[in-house]
Every structure is written in C-alpha cells, then in structure tokens.
Protein backbone atom coordinates (compact mmCIF):
# COMPACT_ATOMS: atom_id res chain seq x y z
CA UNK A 1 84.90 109.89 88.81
CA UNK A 2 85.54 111.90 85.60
CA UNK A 3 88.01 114.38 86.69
CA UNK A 4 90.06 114.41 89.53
CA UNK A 5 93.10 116.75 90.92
CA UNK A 6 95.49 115.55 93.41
CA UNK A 7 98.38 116.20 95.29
CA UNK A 8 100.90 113.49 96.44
CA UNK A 9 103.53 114.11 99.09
CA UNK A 10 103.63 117.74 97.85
CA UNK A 11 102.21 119.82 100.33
CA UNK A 12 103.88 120.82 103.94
CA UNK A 13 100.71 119.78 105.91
CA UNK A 14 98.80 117.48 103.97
CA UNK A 15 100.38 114.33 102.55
CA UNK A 16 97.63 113.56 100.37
CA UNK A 17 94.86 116.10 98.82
CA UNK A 18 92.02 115.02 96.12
CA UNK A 19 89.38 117.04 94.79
CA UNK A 20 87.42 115.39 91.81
CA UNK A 21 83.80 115.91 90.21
CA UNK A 22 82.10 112.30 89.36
CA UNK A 23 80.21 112.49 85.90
CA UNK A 24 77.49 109.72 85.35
CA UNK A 25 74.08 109.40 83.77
CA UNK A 26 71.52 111.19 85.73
CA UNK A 27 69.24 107.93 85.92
CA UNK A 28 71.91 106.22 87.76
CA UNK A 29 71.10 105.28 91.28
CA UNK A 30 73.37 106.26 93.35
CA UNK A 31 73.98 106.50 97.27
CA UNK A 32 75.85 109.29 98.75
CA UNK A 33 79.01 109.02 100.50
CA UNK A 34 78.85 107.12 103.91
CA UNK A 35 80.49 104.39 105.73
CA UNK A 36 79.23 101.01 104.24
CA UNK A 37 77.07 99.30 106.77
CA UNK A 38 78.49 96.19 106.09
CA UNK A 39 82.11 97.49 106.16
CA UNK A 40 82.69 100.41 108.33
CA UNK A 41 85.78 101.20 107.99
CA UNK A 42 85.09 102.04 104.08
CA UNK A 43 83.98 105.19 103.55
CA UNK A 44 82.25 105.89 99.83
CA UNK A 45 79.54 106.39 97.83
CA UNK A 46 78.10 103.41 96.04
CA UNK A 47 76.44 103.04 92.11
CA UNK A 48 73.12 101.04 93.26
CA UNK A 49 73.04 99.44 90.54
CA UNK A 50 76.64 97.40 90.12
CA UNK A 51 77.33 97.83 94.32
CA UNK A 52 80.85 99.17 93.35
CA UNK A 53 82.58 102.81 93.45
CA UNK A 54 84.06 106.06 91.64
CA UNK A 55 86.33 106.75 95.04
CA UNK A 56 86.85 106.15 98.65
CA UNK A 57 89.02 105.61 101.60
CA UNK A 58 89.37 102.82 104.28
CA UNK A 59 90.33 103.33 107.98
CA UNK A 60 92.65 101.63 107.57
CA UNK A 61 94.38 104.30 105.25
CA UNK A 62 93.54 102.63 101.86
CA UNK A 63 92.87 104.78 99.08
CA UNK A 64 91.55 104.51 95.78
CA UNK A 65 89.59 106.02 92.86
CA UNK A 66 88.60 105.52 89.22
CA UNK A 67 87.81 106.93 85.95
CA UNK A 68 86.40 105.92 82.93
CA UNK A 69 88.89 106.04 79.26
CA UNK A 70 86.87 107.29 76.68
CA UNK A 71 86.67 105.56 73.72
CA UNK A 72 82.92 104.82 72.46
CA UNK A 73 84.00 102.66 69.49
CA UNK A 74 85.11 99.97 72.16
CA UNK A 75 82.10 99.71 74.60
CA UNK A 76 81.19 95.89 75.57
CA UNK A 77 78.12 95.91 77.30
CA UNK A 78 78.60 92.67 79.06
CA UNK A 79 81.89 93.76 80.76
CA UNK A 80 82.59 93.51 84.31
CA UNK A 81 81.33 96.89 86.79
CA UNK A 82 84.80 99.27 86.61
CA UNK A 83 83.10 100.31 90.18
CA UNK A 84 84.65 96.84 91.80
CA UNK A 85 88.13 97.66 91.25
CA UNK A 86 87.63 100.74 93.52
CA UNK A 87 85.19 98.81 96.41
CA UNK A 88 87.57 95.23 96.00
CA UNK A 89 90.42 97.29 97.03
CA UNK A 90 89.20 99.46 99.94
CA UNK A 91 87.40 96.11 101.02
CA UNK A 92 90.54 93.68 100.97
CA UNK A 93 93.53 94.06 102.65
CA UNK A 94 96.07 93.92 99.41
CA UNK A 95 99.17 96.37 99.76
CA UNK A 96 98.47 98.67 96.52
CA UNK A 97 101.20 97.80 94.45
CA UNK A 98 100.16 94.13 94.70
CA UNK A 99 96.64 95.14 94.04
CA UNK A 100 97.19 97.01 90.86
CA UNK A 101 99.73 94.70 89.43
CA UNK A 102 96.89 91.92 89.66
CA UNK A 103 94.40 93.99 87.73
CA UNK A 104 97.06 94.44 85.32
CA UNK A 105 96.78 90.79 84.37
CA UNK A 106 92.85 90.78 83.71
CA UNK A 107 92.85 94.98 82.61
CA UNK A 108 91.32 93.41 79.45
CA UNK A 109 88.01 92.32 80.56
CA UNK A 110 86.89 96.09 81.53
CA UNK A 111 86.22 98.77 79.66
CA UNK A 112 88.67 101.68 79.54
CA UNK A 113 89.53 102.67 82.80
CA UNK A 114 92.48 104.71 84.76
CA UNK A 115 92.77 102.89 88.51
CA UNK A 116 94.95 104.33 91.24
CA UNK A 117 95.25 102.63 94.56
CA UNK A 118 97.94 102.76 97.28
CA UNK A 119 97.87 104.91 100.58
CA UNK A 120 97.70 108.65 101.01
CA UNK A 121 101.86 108.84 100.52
CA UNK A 122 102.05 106.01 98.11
CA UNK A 123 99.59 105.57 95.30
CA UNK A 124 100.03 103.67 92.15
CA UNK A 125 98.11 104.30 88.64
CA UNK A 126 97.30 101.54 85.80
CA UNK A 127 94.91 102.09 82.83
CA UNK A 128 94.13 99.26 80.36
CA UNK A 129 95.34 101.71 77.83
CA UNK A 130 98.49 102.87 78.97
CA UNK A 131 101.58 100.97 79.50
CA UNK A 132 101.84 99.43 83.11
CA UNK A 133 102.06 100.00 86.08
CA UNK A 134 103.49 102.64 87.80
CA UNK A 135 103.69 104.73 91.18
CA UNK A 136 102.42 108.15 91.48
CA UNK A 137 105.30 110.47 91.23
CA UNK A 138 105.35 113.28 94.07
CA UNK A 139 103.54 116.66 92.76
CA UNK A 140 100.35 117.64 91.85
CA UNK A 141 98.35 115.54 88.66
CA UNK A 142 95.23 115.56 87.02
CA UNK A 143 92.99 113.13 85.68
CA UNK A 144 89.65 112.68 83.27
CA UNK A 145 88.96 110.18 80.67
CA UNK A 146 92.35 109.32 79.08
CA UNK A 147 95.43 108.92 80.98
CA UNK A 148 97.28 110.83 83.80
CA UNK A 149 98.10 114.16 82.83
CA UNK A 150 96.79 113.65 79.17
CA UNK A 151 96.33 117.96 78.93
CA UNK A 152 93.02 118.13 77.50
CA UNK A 153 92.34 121.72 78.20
CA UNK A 154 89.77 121.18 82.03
CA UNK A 155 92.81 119.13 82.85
CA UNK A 156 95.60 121.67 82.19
CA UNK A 157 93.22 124.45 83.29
CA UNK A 158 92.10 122.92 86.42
CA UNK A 159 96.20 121.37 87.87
CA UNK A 160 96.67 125.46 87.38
CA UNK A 161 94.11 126.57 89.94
CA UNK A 162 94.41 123.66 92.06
CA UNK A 163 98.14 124.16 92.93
CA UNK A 164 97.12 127.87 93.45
CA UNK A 165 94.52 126.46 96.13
CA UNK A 166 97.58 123.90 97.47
CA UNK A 167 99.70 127.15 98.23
CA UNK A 168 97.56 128.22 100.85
CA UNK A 169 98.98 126.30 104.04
CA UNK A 170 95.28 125.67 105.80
CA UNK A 171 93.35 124.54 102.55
CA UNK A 172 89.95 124.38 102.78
CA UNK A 173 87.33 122.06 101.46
CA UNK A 174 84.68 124.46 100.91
CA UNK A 175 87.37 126.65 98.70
CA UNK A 176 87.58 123.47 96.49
CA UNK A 177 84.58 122.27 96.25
CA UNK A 178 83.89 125.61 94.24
CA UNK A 179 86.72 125.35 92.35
CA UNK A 180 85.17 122.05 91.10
CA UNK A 181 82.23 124.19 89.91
CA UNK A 182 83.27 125.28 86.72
CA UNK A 183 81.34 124.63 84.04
CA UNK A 184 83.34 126.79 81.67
CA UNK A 185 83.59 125.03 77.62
CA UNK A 186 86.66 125.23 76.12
CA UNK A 187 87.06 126.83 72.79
CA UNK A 188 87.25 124.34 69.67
CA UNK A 189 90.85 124.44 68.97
CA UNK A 190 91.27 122.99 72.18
CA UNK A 191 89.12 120.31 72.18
CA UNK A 192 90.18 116.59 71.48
CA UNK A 193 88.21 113.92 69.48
CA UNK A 194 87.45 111.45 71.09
CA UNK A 195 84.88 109.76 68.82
CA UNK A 196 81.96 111.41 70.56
CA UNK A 197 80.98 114.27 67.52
CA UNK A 198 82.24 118.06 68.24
CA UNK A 199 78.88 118.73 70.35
CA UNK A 200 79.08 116.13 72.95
CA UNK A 201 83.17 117.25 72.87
CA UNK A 202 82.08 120.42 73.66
CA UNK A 203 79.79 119.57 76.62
CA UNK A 204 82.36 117.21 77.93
CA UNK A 205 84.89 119.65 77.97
CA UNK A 206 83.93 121.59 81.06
CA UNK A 207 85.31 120.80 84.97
CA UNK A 208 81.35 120.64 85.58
CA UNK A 209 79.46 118.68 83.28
CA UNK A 210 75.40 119.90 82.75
CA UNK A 211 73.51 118.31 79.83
CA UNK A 212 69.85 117.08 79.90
CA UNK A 213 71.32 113.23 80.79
CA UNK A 214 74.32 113.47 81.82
CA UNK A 215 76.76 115.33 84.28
CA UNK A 216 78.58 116.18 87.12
CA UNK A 217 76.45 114.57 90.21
CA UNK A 218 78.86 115.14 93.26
CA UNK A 219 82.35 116.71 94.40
CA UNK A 220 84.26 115.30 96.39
CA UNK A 221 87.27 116.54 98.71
CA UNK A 222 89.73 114.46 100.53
CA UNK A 223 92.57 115.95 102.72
CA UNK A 224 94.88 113.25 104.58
CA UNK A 225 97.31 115.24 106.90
CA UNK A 226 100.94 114.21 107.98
CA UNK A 227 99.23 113.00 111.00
CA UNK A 228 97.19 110.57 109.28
CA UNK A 229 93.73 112.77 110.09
CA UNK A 230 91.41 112.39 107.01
CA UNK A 231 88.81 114.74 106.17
CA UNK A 232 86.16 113.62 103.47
CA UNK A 233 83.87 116.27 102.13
CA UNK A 234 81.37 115.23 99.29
CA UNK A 235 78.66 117.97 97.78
CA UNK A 236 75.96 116.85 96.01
CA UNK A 237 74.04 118.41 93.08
CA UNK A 238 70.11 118.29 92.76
CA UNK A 239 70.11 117.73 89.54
CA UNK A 240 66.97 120.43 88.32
CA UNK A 241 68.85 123.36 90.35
CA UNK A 242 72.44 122.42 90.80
CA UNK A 243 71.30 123.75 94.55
CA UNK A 244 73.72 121.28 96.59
CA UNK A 245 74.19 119.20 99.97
CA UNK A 246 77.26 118.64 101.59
CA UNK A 247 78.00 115.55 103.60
CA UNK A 248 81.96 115.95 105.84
CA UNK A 249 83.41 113.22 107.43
CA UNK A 250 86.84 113.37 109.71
CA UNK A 251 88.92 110.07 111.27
CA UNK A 252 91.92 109.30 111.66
CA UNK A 253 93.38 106.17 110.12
CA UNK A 254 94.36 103.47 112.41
C-alpha cells in the first residue's frame, strides 16, 4: 500500500476501520484479494512475483499492512521482498508487539518501509527510518511513503475527509472506496521533495495515482466491529479505463 487512513479504537461501532489505495507498477503481477489456498484463514492479495503482501487480515484477528519510504537515492536491488513482513505476520502466530520488535532488529536489510501489525484494537507501527517502535495511539492516522502522519498534503487532505466519513455511525464501504478515488494534484507549494524531480512529485501527490506505469491498482476497505465481525472490501482498477471490480468478504474472527 501507498496510502492508507485508519481509525483505531475511535469509533462507537467499529474498533478498527482502514481504507488505503495500493500504488505499484502496472506490470506487476498481482492476485486479487482472497483467502490463500494454502492458509485460509489469511485473507489478502498477493504480489506474484515475491509471494508476499501490501495488507491483510487473519481469522484469527491478525492485522497488518505496509508501505513503501520513499527515498530513491537508497534503493538496493538485492534486498529482501517488503511484501513478507506483511504475509510472515498474518501467517505466524507472533503477538504484534513481539513481531515488530523482531523486525526492528533486521529493519536494515529492507528498503524503506512503514510496518504496522497488532490486532484490530492494538496495532503497533515501525519504519526503518523512524525511531522504534511504538503502538498506535487511539484516533484516526494517515499513512503514504514517509512516516505516520508525515502531512504531505493527500495525507492531511485525506485524515480530513476520512474522519468526516467516521462520523457517520453505519459507515459504508462503498462511501470509502470513492473517497479513495481522488486523483486531485496538489499545488507546488505543497509538494515535498523527495528526490524524485518536481514532475513525478506532482503525479505522486494525488490519493489516486494514474501515470502511463505506475498507479493506484486497488482500494481496499476494512471495518472490524466491537463484535469482532470483519468486513473486507477490495475494488480493483482496469488499468486502460479505471472501470473497477469489487470483491467483499465478511467473518468473524475466532
């Protein structure tokens, strides 16, 4: 994932809500969300080529999801898939502090990344370019390609219409799945350098991605109620029309 909004023990109903648009190369295999035939009580999409994961959640109410830092002058091509630290989690059995506290220790193998894993009403963050480890306060955050809460402007922009969707007290998926579709640029003043040129800045700086390569592929929506109930709805874009499918899932978590 490349930007992701999400709620944490803030809402009456739901104890955990995520919205989030995954950005990735359109020549990237990818296979939609599902539950992994080999596990099924993970339920994700999967990058075909590295077998890992931007985001998904476990039946047995694990949670996690990923993004990438950006930082272009530091790319090693032989570094480890980010993807596994999503798919190692959901498919272990590690309580999420534990979990994230041991990627801590070999953060520097990977390229930039922000990790969050936990349960729906206890998540913890670490990014190999922050400063630790830490749990998720309660409220409502935001996340791209630098750390939590950095307010580049589809961050700020976006935490403001999501809690605006979070005061409704039936929230549904649908509604945020087109909030996700914004593909809005922010003006120049706004925009951060990130070592990527002022054009590619530009592009970047949208909630929806569209370039000739790159982009946002898929949406996805997760709502975890107070009664453990998940609902997983993931939308994804054809990527000549932007036309979409949508793909909803509901358990509850044993």
């Amino acid at each position: 994932m490349c930007l992701i909004f999400f709620s944490v023990n803030h809402h009456p109903r739901y104890r955990l809500v995520i919205a989030g648009n995954r950005d990735e190369f359109y020549k990237r295999k990818t296979a939609p969300a599902d539950f992994w035939p080999e596990a099924p009580h993970v339920l994700a999409g999967r990058d075909l080529e590295a077998n890992g994961t931007w985001l998904g959640i476990s039946r047995k109410g694990q949670v996690s999801l990923l993004t990438n830092f950006r930082d272009p002058k530091n790319i090693n091509p032989a570094a480890p898939s980010r993807g596994h630290l999503v798919s190692d989690f959901l498919l272990g059995d590690a309580d999420g502090m534990d979990y994230i506290h041991k990627v801590e220790q070999i953060g520097n193998r990977y390229n930039g990344f922000n990790l969050i894993a936990g349960t729906p009403g206890s998540l913890w963050y670490y990014s190999n370019y922050g400063s630790g480890v830490q749990q998720v306060p309660v409220g409502i955050h935001g996340l791209s390609n630098h750390l939590i809460n950095t307010p580049w402007p589809k961050v700020v922009n976006g935490k403001k219409q999501f809690e605006a969707h979070l005061n409704a007290n039936t929230i549904e998926p649908e509604q945020l799945l087109d909030f996700l579709y914004d593909d809005r640029v922010a003006s120049d003043d706004q925009l951060p350098d990130t070592g990527v040129g002022l054009e590619r800045e530009r592009m970047l700086s949208s909630m929806f991605i569209k370039s000739p390569e790159y982009g946002s592929r898929s949406s996805t929506v997760i709502l975890v109620d107070h009664n453990n109930h998940v609902q997983f709805v993931e939308r994804v874009y054809d990527l000549a029309t932007f036309a979409h499918t949508t793909r909803s899932f509901e358990f509850d978590v044993d």
